[in-house]
N, C-alpha and C. Protein backbone atom coordinates (compact mmCIF):
# COMPACT_ATOMS: atom_id res chain seq x y z
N UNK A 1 0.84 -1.17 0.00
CA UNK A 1 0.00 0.00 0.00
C UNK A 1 0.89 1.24 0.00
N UNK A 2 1.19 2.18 -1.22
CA UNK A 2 1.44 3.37 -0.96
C UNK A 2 0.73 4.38 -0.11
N UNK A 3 1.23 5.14 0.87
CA UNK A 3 0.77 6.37 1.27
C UNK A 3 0.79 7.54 0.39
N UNK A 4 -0.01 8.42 0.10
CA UNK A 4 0.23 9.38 -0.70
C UNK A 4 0.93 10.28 -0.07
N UNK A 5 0.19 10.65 1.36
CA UNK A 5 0.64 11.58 2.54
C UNK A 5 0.27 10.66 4.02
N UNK A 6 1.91 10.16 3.99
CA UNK A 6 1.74 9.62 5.38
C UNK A 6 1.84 11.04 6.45
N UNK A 7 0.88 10.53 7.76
CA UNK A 7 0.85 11.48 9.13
C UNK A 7 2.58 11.75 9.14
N UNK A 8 3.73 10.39 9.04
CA UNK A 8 4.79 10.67 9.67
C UNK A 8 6.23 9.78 9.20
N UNK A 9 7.07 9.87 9.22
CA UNK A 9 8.21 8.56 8.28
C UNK A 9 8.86 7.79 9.22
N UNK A 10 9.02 6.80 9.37
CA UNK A 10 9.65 5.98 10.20
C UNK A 10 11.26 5.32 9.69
N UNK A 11 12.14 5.37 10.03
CA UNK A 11 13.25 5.69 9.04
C UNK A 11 14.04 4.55 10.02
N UNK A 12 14.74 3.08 9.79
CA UNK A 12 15.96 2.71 10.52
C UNK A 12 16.65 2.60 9.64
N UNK A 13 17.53 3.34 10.48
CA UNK A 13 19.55 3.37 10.42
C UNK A 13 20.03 1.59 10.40
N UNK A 14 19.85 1.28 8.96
CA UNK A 14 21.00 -0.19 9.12
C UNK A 14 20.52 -1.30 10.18
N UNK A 15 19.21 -1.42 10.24
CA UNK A 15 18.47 -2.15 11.47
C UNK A 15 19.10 -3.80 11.27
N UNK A 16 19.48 -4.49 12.09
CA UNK A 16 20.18 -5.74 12.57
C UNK A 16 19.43 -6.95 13.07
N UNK A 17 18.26 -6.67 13.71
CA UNK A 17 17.00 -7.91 14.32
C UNK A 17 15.61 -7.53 13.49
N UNK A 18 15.36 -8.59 12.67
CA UNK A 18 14.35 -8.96 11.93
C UNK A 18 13.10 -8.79 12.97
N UNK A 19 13.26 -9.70 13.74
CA UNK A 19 11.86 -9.06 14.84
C UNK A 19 11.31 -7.90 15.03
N UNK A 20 12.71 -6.81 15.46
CA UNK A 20 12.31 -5.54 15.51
C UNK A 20 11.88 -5.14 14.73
N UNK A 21 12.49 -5.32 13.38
CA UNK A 21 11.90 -4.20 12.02
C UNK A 21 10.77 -4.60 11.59
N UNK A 22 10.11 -6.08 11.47
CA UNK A 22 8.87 -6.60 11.12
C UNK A 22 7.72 -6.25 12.33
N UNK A 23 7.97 -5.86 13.57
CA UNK A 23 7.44 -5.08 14.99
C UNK A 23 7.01 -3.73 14.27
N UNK A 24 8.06 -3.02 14.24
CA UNK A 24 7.88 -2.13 13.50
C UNK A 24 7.25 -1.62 12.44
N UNK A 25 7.57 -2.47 11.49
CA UNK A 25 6.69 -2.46 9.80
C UNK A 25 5.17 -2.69 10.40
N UNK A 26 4.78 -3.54 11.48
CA UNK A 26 3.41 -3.45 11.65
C UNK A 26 2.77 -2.46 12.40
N UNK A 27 3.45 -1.95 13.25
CA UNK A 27 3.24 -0.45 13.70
C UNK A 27 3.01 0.62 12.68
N UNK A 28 3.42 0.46 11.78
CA UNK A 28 3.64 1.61 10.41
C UNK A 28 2.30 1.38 9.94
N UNK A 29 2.03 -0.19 9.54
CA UNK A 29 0.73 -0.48 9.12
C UNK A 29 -0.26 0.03 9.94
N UNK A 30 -0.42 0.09 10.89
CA UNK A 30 -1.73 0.38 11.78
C UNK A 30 -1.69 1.71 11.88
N UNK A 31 -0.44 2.62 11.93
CA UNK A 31 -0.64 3.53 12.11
C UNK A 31 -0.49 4.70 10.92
N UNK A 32 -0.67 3.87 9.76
CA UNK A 32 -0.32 4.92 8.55
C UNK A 32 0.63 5.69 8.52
N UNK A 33 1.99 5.10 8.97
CA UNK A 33 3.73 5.84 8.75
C UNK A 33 4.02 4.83 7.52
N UNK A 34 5.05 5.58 6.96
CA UNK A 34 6.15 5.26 5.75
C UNK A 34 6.76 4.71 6.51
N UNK A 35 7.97 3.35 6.65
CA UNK A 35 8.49 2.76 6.56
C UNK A 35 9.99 2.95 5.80
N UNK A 36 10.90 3.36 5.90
CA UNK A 36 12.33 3.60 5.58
C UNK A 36 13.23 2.84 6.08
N UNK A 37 13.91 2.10 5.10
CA UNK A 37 14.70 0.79 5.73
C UNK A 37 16.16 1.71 4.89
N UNK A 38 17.01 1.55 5.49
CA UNK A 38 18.33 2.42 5.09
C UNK A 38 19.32 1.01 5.26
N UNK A 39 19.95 0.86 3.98
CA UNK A 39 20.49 -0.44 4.03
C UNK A 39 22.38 -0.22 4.56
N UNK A 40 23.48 -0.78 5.06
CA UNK A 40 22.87 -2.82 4.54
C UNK A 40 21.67 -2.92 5.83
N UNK A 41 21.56 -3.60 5.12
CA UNK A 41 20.55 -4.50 6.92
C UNK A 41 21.01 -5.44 7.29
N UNK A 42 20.46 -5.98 8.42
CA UNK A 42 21.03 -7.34 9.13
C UNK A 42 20.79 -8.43 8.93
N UNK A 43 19.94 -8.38 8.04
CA UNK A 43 19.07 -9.63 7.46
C UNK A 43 18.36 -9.43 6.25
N UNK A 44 18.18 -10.67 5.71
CA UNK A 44 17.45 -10.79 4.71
C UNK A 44 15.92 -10.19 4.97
N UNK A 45 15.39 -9.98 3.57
CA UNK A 45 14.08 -8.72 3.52
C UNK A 45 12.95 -9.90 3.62
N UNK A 46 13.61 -11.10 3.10
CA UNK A 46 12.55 -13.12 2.69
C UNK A 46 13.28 -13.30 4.18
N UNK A 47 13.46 -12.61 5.44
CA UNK A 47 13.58 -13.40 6.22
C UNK A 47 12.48 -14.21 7.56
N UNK A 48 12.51 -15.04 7.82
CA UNK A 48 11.44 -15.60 8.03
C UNK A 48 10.94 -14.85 9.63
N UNK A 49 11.59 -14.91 10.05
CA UNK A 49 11.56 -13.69 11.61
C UNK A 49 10.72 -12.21 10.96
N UNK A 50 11.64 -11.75 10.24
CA UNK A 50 10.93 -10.72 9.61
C UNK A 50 9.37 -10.43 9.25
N UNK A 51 8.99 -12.09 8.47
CA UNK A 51 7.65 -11.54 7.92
C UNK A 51 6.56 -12.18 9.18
N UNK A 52 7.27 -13.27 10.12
CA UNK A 52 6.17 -13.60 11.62
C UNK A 52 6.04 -11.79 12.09
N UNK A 53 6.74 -11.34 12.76
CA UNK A 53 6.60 -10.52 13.35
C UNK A 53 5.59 -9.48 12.64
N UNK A 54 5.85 -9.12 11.08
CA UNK A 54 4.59 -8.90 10.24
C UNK A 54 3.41 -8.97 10.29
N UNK A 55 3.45 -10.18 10.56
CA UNK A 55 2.53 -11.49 10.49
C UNK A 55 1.70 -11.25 8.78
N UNK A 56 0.62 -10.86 8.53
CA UNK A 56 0.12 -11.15 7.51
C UNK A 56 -0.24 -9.36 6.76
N UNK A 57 0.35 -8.60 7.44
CA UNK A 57 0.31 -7.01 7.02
C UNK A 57 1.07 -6.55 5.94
N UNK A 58 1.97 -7.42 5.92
CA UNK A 58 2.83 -6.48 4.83
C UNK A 58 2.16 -5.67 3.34
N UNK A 59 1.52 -6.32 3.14
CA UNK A 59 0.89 -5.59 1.78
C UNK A 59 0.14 -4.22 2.39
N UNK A 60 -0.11 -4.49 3.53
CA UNK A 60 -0.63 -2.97 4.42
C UNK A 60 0.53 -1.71 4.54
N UNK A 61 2.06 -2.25 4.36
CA UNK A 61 2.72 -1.34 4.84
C UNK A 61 3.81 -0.66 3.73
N UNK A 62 3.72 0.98 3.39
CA UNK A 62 4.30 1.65 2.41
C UNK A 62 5.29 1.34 3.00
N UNK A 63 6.35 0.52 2.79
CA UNK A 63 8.06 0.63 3.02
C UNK A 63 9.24 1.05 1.70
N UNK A 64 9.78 1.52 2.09
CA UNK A 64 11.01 2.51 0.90
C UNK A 64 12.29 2.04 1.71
N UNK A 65 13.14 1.32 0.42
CA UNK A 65 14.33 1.01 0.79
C UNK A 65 15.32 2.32 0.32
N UNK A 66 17.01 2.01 1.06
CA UNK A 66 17.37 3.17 1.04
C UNK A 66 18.64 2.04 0.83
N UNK A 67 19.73 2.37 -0.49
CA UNK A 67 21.19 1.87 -0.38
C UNK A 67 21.98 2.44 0.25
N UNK A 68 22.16 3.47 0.81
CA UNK A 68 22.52 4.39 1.98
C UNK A 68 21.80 5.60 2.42
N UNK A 69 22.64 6.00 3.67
CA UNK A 69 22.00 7.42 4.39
C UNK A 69 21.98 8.69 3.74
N UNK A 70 23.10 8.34 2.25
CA UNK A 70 22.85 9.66 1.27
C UNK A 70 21.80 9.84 0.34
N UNK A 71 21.52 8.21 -0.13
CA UNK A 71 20.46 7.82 -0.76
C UNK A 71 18.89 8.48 0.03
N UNK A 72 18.96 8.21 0.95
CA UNK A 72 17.96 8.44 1.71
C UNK A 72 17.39 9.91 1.63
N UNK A 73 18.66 10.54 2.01
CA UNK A 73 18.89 11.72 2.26
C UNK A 73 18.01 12.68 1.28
N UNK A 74 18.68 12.24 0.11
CA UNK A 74 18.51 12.42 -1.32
C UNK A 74 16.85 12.55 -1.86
N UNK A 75 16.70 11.06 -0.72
CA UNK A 75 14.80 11.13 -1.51
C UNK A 75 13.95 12.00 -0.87
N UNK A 76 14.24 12.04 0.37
CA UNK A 76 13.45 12.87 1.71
C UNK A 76 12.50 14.28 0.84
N UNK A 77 11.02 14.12 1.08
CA UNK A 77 10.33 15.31 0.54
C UNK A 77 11.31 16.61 1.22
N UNK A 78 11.07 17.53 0.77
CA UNK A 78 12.18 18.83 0.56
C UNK A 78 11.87 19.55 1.64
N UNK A 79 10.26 19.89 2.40
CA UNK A 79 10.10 20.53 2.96
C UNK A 79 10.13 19.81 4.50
N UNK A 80 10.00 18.32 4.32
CA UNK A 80 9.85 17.77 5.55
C UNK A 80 11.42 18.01 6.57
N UNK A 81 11.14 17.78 7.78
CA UNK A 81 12.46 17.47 8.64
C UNK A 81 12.71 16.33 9.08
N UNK A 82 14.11 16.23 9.76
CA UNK A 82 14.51 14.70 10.18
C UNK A 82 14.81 14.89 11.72
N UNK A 83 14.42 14.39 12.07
CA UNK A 83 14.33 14.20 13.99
C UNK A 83 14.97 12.97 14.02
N UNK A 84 15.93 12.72 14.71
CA UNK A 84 16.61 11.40 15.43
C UNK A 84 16.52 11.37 16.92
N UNK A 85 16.78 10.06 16.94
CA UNK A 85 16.54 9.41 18.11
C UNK A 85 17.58 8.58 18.42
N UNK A 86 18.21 8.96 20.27
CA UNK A 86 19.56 8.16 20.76
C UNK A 86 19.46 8.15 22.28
N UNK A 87 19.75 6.92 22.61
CA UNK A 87 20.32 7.41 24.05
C UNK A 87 21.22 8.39 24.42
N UNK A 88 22.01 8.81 23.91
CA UNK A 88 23.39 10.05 23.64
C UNK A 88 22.74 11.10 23.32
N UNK A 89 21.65 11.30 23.59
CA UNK A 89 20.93 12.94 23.01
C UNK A 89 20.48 13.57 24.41
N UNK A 90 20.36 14.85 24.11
CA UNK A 90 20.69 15.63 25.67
C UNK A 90 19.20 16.02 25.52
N UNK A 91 18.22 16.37 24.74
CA UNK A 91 17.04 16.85 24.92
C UNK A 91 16.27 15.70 24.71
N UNK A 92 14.76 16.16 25.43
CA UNK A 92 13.81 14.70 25.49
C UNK A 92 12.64 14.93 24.69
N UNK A 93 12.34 13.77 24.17
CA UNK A 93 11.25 13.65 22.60
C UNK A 93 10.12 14.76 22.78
N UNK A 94 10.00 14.85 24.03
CA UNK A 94 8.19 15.43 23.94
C UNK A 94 8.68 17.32 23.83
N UNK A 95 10.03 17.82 23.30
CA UNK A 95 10.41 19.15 23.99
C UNK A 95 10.09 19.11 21.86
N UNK A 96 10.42 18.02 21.18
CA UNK A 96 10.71 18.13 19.82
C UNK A 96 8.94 18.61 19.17
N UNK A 97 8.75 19.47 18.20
CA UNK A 97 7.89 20.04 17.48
C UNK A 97 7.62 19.33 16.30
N UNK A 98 6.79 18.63 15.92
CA UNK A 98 6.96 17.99 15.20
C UNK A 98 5.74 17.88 13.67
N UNK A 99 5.72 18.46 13.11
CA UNK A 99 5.11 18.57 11.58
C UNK A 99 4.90 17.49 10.92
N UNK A 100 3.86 17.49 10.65
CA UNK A 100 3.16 16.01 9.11
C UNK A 100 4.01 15.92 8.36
N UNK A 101 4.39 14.99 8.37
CA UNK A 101 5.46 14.57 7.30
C UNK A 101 6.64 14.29 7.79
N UNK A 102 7.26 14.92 8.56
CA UNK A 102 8.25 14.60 9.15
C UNK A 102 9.07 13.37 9.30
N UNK A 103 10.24 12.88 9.20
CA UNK A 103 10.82 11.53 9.55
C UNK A 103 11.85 11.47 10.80
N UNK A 104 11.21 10.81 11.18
CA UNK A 104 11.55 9.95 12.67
C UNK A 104 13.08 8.93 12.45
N UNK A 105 14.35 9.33 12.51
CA UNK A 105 15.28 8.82 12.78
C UNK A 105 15.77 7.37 13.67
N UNK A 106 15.76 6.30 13.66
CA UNK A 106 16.15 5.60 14.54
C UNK A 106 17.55 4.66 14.18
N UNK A 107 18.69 4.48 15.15
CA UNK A 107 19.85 3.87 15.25
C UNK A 107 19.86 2.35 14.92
N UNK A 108 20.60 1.64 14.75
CA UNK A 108 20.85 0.12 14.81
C UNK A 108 20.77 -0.06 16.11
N UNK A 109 20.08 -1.55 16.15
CA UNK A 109 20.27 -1.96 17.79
C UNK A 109 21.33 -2.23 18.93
N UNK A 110 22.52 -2.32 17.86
CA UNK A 110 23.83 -2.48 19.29
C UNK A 110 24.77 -1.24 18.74
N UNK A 111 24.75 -0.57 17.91
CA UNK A 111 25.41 0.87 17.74
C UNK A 111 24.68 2.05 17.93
N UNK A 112 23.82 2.37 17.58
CA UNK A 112 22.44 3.27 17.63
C UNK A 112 22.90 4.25 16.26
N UNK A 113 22.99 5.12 16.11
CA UNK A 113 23.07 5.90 14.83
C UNK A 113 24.56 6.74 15.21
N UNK A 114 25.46 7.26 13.62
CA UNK A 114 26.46 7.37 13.90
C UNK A 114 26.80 9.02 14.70
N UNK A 115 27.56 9.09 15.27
CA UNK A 115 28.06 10.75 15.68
C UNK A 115 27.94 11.66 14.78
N UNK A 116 27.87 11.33 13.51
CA UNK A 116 27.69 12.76 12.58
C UNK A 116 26.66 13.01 12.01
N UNK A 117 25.82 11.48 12.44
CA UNK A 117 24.34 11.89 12.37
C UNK A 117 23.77 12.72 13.56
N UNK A 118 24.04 12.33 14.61
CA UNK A 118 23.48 12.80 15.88
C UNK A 118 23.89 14.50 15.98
N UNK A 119 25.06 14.70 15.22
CA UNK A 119 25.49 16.33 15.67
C UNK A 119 25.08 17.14 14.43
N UNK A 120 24.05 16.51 13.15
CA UNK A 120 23.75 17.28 12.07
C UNK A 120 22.86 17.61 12.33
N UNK A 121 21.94 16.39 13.10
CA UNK A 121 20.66 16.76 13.13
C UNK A 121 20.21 16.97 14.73
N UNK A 122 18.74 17.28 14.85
CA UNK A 122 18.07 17.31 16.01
C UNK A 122 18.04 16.16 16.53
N UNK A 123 18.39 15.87 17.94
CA UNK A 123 18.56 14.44 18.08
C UNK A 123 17.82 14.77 19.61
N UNK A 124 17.14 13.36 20.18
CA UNK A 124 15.86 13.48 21.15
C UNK A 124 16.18 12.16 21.48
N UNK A 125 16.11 11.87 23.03
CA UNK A 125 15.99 10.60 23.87
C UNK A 125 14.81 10.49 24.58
N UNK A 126 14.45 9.08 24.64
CA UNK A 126 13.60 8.78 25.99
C UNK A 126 14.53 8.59 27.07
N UNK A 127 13.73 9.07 28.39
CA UNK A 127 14.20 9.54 29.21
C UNK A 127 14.17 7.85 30.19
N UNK A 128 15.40 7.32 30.58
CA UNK A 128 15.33 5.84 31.36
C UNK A 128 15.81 6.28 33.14
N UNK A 129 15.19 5.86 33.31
CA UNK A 129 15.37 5.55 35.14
C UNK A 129 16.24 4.71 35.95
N UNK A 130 16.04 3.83 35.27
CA UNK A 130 16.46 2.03 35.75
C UNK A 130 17.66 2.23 35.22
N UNK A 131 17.94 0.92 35.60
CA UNK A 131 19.59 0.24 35.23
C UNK A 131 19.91 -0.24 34.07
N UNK A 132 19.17 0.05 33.01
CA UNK A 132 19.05 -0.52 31.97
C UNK A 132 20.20 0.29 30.83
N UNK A 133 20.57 0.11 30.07
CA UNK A 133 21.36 0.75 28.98
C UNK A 133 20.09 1.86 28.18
N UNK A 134 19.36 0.83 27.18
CA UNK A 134 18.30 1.22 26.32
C UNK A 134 17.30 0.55 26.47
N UNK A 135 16.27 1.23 25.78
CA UNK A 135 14.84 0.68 25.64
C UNK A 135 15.41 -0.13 24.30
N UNK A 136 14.32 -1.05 23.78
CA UNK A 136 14.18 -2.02 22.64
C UNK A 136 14.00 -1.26 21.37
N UNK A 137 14.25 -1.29 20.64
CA UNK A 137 14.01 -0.33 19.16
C UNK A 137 12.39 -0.16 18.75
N UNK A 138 11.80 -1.79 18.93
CA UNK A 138 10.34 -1.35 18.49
C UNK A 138 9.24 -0.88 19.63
N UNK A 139 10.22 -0.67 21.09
CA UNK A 139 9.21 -0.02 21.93
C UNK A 139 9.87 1.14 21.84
N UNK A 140 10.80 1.75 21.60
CA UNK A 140 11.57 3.56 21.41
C UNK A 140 10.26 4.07 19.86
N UNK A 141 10.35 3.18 19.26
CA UNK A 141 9.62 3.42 18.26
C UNK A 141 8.40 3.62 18.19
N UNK A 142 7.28 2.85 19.12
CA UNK A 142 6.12 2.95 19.42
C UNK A 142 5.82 3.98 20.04
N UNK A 143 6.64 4.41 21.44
CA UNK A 143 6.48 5.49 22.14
C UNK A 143 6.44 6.75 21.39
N UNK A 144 7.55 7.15 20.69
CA UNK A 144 7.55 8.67 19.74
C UNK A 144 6.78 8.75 18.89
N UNK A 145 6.36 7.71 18.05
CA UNK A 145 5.44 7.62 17.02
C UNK A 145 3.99 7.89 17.14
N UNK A 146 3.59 7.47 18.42
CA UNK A 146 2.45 7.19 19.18
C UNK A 146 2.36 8.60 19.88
N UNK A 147 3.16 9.04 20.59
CA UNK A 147 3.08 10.27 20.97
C UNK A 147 2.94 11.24 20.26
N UNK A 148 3.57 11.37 19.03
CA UNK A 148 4.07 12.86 17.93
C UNK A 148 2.66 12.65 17.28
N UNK A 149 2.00 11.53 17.01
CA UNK A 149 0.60 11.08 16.48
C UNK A 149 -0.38 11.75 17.34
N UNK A 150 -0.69 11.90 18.46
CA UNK A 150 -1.22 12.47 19.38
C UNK A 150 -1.10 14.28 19.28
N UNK A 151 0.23 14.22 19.29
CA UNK A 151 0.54 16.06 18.89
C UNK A 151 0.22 16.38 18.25
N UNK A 152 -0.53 15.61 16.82
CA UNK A 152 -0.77 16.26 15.80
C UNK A 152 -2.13 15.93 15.51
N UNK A 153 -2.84 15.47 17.04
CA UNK A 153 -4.30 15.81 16.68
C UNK A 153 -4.61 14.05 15.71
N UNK A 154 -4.06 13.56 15.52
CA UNK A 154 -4.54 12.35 14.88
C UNK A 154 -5.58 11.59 16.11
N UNK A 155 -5.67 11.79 17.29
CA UNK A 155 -6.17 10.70 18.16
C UNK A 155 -6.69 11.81 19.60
């Protein structure tokens, strides 16, 4: 399913666990986001983890592959912005303003996104308490997505 005008872009940086990104891709589906896979990836696209976690949505979900972050860069509508997302970011998601169209940045799961991404762009953390390092990619993902969806009056 193409979006003509998705609410919002969902963009991973070089994503590594098939679970997560097929978590994800079905989040996109339900919630009418674009899908941006920025390659290499960690896995195969026929991978079988990939399309369970799917489960039977995929034809529900606009996804756009990317051969790199310049590629990407390159396609991004002109007027939209790019918001990233890191544990290493000093301001917190809900301070970020966030416009229709917009794409939502997210890191690989054991590197997160590189330093010259994080210092080009606007970069935003969830805020952790516990002892934990990071949250999971497809719950960092649910939270901002779900929230910035809310900011903009969708719900």
């Amino acid at each position: 399913m193409i979006l003509k005008t998705p609410h919002l872009h969902v963009v991973l940086y070089q994503p590594e666990i098939p679970a997560n990104t097929g978590n994800i891709a079905r989040l996109c589906g339900a919630a009418q986001l674009k899908l941006h896979l920025i390659h290499p990836l960690g896995f195969s696209v026929d991978d079988k983890h990939l399309k369970r976690a799917g489960l039977d949505y995929w034809p529900e979900i606009d996804v756009q592959h990317h051969k790199d972050f310049d590629a990407f860069r390159n396609n991004m509508t002109e007027s939209a912005r790019l918001l990233c997302f890191s544990r290493h970011a000093e301001m917190v998601y809900p301070r970020a303003k966030v416009k229709r169209g917009d794409y939502l940045l997210f890191g690989r799961e054991t590197f997160g996104l590189p330093p010259y991404v994080r210092k080009t762009y606007p970069c935003y953390r969830i805020p952790i308490w516990g002892k934990v390092r990071s949250l999971n990619l497809s719950t960092t993902v649910g939270i901002v997505s779900y929230h910035y969806l809310h900011s903009l009056g969708l719900f």
